[in-house]
Protein backbone atom coordinates (compact mmCIF):
# COMPACT_ATOMS: atom_id res chain seq x y z
CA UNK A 1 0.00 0.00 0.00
CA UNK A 2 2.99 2.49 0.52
CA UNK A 3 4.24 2.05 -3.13
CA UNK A 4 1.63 3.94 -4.94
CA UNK A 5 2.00 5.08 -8.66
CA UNK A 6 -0.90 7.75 -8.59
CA UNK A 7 -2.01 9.44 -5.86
CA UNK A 8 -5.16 11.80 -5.35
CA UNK A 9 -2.93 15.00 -5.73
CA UNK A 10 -1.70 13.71 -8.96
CA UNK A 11 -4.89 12.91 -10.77
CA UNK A 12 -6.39 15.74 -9.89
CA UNK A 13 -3.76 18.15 -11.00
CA UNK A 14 -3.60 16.23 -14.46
CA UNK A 15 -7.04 17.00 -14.77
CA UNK A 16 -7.13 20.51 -13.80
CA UNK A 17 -4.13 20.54 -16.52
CA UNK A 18 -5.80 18.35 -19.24
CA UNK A 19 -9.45 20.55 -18.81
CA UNK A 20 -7.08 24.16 -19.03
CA UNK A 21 -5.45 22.50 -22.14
CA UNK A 22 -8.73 21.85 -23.92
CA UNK A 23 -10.10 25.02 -22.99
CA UNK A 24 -7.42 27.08 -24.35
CA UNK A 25 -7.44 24.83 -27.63
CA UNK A 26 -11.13 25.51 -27.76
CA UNK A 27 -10.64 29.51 -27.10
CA UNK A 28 -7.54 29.92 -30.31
CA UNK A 29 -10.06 27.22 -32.37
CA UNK A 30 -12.85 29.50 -31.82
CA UNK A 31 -10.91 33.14 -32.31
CA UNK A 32 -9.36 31.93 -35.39
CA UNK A 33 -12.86 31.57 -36.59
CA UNK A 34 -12.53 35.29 -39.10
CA UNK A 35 -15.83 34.69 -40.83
CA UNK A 36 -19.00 36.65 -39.67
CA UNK A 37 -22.25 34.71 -38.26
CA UNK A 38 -24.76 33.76 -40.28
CA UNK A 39 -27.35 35.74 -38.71
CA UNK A 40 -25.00 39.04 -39.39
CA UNK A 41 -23.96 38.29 -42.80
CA UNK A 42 -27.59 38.09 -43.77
CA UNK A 43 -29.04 40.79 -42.39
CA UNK A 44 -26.28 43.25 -43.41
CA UNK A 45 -27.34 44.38 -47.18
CA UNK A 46 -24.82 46.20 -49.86
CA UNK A 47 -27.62 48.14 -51.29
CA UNK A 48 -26.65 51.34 -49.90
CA UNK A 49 -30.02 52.24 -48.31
CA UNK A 50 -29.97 53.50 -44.48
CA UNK A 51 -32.63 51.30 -43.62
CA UNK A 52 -30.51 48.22 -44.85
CA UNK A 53 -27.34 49.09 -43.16
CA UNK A 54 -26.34 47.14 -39.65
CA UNK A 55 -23.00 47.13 -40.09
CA UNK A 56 -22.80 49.14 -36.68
CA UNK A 57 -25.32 46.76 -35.20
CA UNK A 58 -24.21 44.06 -32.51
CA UNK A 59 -25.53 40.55 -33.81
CA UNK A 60 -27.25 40.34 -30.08
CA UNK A 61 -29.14 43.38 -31.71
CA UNK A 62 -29.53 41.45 -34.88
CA UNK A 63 -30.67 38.36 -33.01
CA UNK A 64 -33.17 40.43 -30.68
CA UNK A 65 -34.51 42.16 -33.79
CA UNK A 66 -35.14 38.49 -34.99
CA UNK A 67 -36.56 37.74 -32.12
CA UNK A 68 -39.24 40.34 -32.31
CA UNK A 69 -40.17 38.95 -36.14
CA UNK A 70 -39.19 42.38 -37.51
CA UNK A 71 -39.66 42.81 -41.19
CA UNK A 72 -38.83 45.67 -43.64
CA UNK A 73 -42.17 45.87 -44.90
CA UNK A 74 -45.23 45.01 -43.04
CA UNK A 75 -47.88 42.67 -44.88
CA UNK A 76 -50.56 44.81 -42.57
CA UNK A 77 -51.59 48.21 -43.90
CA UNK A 78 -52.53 48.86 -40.43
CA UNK A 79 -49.90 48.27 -38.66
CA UNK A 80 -46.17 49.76 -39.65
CA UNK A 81 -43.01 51.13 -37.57
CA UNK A 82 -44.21 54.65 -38.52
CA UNK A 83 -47.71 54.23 -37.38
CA UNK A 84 -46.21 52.57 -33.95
CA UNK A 85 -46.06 54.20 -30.77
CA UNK A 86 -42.83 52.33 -30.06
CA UNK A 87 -41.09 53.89 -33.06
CA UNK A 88 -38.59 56.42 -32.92
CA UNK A 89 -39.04 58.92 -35.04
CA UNK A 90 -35.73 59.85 -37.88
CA UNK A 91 -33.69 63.16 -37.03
CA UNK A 92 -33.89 64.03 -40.78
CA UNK A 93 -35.69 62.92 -44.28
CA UNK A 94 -32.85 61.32 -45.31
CA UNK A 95 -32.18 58.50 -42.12
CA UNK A 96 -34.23 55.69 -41.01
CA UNK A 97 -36.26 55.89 -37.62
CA UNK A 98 -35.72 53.57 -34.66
CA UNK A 99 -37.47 51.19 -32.32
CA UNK A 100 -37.16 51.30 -28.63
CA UNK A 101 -37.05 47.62 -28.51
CA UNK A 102 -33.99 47.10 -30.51
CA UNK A 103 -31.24 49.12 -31.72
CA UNK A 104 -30.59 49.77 -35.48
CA UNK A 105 -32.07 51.26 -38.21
CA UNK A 106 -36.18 50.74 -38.66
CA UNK A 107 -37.63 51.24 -41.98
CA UNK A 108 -40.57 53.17 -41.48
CA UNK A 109 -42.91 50.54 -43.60
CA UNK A 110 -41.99 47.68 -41.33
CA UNK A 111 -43.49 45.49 -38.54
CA UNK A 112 -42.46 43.60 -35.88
CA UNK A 113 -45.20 41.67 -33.16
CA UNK A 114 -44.75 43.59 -30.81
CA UNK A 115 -46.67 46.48 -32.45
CA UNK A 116 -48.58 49.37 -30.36
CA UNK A 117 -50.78 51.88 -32.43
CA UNK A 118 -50.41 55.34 -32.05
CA UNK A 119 -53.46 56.65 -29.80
């Protein structure tokens, strides 16, 4: 019993050692990673129109505006960003307006379900 190959100290710290290697393989694996998510690349559109630009948008933001089953144009003539009282309105002609539910840009024809009509 007093020749022992392994004791309790020395499995455990090969463990603790084994569990930090795969860890910090997984970490460089996963930063190496250069491409965008999915979620991102779709929803970021070369058009050029205001509306259509999230290229300063988190994907979190992306995700939560996915969430919320925003579209750029509503099917609902009755109920549109614009005609919303959650919509923020745009500083000029020329930008899009904004939600208070997600950040981005909000094309003023679109819908989301979480709409609330102007009183």
């Amino acid at each position: 019993m007093e020749n022992k190959e392994y004791s309790r100290r020395k499995f455990i710290n090969k463990c603790l050692s084994s569990g930090s290697m795969f860890l910090g393989a997984a970490i460089i694996l996963n930063s190496c990673n250069s491409k965008k998510s999915g979620v991102e690349e779709k929803n970021q559109s070369k058009s050029g129109e205001p509306c259509d630009d999230l290229s300063n948008v988190s994907a979190e933001e992306i995700e939560k505006r996915g969430k919320f089953g925003y579209v750029k144009k509503s099917t609902d003539p009755k109920r549109f960003c614009s005609n919303c009282s959650l919509h923020i309105p745009p500083v000029s002609e020329k930008d899009c307006g904004g939600c208070m539910l997600f950040k981005g840009p909000v094309d003023p024809e679109g819908s989301c379900i979480q709409f609330v009509a102007k009183v």
